[in-house]
N, C-alpha and C. Protein backbone atom coordinates (compact mmCIF):
# COMPACT_ATOMS: atom_id res chain seq x y z
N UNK A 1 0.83 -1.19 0.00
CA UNK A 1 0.00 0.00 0.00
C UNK A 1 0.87 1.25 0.00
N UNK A 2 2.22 0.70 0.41
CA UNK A 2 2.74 1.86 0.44
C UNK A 2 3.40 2.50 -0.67
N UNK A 3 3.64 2.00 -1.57
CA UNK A 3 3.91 2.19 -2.95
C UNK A 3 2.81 2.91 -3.70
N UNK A 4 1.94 2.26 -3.98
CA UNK A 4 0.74 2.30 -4.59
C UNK A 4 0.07 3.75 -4.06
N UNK A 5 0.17 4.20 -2.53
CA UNK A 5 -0.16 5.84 -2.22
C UNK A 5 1.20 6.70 -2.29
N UNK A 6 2.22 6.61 -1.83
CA UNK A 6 3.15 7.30 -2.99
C UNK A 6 3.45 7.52 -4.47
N UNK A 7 3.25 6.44 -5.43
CA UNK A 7 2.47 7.27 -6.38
C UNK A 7 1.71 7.91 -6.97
N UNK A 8 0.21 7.52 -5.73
CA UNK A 8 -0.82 8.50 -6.63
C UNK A 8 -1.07 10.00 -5.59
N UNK A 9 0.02 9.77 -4.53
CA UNK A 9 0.37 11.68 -4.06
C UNK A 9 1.13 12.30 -4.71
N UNK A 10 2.36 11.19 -5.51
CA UNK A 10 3.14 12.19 -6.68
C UNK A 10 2.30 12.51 -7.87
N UNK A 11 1.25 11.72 -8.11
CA UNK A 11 0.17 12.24 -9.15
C UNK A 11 -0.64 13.50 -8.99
N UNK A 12 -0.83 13.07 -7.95
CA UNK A 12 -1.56 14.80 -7.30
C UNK A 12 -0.58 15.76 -7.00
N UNK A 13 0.49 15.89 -6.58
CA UNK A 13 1.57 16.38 -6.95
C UNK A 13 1.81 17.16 -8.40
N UNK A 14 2.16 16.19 -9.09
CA UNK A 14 2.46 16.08 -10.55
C UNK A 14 1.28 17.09 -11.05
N UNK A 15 0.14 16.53 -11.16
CA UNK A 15 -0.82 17.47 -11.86
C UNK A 15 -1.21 18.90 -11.24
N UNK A 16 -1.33 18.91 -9.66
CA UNK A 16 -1.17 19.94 -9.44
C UNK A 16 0.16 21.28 -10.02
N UNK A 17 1.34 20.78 -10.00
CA UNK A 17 2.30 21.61 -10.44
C UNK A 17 2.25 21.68 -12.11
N UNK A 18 1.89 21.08 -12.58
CA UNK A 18 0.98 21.22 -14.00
C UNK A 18 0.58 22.14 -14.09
N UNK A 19 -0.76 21.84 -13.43
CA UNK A 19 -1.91 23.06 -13.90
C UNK A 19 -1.89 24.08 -13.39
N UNK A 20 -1.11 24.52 -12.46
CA UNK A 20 -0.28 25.57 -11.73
C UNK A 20 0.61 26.26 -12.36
N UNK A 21 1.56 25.79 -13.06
CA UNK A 21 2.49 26.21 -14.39
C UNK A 21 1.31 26.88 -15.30
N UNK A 22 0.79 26.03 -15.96
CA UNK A 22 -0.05 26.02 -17.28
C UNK A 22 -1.33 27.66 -16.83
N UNK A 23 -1.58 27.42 -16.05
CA UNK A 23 -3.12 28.56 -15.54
C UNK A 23 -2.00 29.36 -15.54
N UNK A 24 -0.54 30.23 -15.27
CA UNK A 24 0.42 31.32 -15.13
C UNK A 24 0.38 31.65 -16.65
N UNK A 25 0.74 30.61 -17.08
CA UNK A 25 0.87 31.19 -18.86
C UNK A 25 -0.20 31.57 -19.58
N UNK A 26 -1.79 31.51 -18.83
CA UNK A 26 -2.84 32.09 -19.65
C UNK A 26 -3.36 32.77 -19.01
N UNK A 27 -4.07 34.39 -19.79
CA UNK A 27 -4.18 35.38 -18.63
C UNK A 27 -5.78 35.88 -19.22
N UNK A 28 -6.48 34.46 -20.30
CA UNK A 28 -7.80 33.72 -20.75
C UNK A 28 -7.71 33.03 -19.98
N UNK A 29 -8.89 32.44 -20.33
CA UNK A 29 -9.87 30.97 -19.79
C UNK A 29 -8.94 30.30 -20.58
N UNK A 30 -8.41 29.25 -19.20
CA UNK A 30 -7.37 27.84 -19.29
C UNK A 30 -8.00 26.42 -20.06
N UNK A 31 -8.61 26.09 -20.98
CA UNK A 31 -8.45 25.10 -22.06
C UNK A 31 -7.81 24.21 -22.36
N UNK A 32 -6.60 24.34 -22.24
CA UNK A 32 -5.37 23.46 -22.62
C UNK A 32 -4.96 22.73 -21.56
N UNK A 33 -3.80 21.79 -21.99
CA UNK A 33 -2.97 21.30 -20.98
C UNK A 33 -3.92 20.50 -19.98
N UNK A 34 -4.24 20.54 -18.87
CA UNK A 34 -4.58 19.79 -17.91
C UNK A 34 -6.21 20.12 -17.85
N UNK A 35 -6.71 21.21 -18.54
CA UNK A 35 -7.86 22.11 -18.53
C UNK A 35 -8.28 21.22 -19.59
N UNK A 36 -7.65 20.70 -20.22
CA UNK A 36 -8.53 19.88 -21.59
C UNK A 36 -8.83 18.60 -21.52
N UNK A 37 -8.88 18.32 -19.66
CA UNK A 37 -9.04 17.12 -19.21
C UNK A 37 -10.06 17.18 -18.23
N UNK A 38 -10.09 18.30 -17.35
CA UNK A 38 -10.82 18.60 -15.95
C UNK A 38 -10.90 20.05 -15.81
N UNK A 39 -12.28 20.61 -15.49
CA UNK A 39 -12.46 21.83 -15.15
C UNK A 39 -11.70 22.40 -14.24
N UNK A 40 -11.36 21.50 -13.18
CA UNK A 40 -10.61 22.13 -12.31
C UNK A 40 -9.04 21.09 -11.57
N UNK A 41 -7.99 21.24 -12.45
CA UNK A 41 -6.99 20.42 -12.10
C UNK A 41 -6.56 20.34 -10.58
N UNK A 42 -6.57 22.09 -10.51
CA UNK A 42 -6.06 21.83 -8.82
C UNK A 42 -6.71 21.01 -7.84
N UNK A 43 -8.07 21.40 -8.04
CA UNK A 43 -8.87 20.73 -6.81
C UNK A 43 -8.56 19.05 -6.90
N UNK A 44 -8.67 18.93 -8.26
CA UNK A 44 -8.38 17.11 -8.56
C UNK A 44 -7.37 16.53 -8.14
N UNK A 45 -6.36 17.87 -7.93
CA UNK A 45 -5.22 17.37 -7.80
C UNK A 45 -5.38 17.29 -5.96
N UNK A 46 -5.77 17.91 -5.78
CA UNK A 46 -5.40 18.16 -3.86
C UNK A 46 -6.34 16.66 -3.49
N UNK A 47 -7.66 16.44 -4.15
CA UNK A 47 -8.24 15.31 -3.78
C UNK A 47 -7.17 14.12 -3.83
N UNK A 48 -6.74 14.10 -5.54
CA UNK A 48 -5.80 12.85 -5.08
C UNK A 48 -4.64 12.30 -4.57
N UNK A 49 -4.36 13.93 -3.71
CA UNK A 49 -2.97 13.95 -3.02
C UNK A 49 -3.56 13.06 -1.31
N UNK A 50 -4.47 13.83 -1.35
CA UNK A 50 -5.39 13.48 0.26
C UNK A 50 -5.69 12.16 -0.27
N UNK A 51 -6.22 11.14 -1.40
CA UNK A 51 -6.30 10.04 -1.11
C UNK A 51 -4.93 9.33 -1.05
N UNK A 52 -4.00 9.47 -1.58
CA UNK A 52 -2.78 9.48 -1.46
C UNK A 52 -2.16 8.96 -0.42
N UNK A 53 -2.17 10.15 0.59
CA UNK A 53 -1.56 10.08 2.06
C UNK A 53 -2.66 9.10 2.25
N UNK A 54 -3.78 9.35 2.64
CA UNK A 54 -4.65 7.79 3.23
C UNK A 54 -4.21 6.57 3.06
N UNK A 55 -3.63 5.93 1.75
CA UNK A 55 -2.98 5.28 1.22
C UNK A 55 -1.55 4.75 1.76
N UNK A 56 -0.98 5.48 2.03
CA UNK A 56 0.70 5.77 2.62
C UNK A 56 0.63 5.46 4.08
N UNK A 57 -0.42 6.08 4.57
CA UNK A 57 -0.63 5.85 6.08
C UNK A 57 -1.27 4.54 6.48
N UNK A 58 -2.16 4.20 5.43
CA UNK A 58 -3.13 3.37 6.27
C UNK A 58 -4.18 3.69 6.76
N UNK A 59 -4.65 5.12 6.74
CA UNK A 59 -5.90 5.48 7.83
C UNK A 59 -6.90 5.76 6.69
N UNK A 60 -7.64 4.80 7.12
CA UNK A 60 -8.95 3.97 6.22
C UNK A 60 -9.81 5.30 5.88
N UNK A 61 -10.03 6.41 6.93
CA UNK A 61 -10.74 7.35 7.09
C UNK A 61 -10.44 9.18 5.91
N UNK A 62 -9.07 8.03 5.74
CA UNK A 62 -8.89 9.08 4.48
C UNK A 62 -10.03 9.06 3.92
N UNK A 63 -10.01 8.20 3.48
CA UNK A 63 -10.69 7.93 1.97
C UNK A 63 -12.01 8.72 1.51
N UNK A 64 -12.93 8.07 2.65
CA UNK A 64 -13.94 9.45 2.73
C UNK A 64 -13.93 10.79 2.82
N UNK A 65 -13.48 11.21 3.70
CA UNK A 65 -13.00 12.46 3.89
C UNK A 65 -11.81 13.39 3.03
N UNK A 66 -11.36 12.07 1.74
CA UNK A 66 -10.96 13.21 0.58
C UNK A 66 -12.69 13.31 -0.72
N UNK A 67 -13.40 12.17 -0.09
CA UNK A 67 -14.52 12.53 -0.94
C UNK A 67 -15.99 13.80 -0.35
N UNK A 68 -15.66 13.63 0.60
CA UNK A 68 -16.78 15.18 1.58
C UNK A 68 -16.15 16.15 1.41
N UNK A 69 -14.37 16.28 1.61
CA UNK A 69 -13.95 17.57 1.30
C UNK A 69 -13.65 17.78 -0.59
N UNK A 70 -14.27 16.57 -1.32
CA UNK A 70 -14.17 16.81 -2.80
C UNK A 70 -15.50 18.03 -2.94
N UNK A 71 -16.80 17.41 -1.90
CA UNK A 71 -18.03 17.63 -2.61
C UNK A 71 -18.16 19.21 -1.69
N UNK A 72 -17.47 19.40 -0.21
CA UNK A 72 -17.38 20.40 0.21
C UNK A 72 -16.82 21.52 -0.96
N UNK A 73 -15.20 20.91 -1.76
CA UNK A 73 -15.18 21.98 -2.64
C UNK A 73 -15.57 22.57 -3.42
N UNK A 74 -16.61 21.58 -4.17
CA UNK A 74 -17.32 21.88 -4.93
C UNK A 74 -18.72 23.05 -4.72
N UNK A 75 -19.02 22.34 -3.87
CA UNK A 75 -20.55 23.35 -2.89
C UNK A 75 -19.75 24.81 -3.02
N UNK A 76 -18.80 25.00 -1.96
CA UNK A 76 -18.16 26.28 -1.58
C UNK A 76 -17.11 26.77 -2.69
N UNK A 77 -16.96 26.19 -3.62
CA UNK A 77 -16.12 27.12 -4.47
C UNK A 77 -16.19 26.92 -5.60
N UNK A 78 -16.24 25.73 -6.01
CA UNK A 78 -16.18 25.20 -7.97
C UNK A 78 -17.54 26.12 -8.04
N UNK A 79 -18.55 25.69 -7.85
CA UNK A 79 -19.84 26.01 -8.16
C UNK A 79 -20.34 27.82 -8.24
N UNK A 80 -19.60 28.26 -7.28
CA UNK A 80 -19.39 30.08 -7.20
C UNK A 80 -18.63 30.33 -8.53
N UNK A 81 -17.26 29.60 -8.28
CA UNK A 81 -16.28 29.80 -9.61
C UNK A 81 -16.83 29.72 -10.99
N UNK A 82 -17.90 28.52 -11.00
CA UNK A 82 -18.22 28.47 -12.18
C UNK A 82 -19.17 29.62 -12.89
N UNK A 83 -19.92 29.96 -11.91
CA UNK A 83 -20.92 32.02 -12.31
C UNK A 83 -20.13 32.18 -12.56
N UNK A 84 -18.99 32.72 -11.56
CA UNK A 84 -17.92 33.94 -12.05
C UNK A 84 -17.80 33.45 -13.36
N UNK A 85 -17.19 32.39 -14.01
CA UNK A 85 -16.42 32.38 -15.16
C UNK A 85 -17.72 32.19 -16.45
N UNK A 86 -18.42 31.79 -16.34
CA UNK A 86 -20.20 32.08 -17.08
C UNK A 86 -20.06 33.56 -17.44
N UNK A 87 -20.74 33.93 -16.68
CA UNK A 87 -20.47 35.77 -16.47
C UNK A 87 -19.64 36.46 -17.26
N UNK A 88 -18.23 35.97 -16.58
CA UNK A 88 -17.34 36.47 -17.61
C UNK A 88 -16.88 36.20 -18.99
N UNK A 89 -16.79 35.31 -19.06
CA UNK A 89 -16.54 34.61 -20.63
C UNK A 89 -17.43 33.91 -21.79
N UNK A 90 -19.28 34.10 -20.90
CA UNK A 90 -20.03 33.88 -21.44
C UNK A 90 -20.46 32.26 -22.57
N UNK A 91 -20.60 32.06 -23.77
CA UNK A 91 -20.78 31.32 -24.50
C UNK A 91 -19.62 30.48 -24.88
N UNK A 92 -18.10 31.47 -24.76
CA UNK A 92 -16.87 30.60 -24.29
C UNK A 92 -16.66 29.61 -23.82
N UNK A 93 -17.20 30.28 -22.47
CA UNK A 93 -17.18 28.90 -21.35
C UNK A 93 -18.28 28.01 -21.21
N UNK A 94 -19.44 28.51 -21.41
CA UNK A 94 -20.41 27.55 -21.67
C UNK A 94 -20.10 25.98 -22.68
N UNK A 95 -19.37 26.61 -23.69
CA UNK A 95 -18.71 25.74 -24.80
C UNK A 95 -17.72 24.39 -23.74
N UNK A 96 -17.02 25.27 -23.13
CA UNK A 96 -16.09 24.36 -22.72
C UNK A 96 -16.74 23.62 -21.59
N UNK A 97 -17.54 24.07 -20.88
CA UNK A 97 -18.17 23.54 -19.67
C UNK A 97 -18.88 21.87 -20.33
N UNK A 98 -19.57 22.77 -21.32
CA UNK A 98 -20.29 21.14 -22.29
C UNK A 98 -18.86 20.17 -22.69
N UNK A 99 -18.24 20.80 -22.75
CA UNK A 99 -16.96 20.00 -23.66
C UNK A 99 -16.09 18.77 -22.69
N UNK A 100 -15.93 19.71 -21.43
CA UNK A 100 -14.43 18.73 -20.78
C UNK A 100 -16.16 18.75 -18.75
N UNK A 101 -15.39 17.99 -18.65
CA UNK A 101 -16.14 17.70 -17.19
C UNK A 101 -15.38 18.25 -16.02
N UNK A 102 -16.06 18.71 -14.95
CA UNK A 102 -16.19 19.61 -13.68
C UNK A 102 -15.20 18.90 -13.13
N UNK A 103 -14.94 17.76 -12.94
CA UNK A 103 -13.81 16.89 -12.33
C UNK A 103 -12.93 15.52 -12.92
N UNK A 104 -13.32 14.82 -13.61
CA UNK A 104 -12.86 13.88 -14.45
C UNK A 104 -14.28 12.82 -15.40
């Protein structure tokens, strides 16, 4: 197990510093790169860092609790984020919203 959650925290890792790079170089609505996979890389990424460590540790209780604080992020921020970026970029983002999915 312990293998198996050290790689998928370097995955969350990994994609986080991705889409972290990639969102600096566009100063538009992010599309590309990790954006042409998941509406929102970071958050995906912090989820599968937190299942990760659960993994590494052993504590069973991860597991859930990277999925309440998935749906917490979503409630409290994806879902605000997503007006804002409606609003702003209009039929743009509508496009892309239909196109790539909110989380995977």
């Amino acid at each position: 197990m312990l293998l198996i959650g050290a790689l998928v925290s370097l995955l969350g890792l990994a994609l986080r510093a991705w889409a972290a790079g990639h969102i600096r170089k566009n100063a538009q609505l992010a599309t590309s790169g990790p954006y042409a996979f998941t509406r929102n890389p970071l958050y995906l990424a912090g989820t599968i860092f937190v299942l990760g460590i659960g993994l590494v540790s052993e504590i069973v209780w991860f597991l859930p609790l990277a999925v309440l604080a998935a749906f917490a992020v979503q409630k409290l921020a994806i879902e605000r984020e997503e007006r804002h970026l409606q609003a702003r970029f209009g039929k743009t983002y509508a496009d892309y919203a239909a196109r790539v999915r909110r989380w995977i």
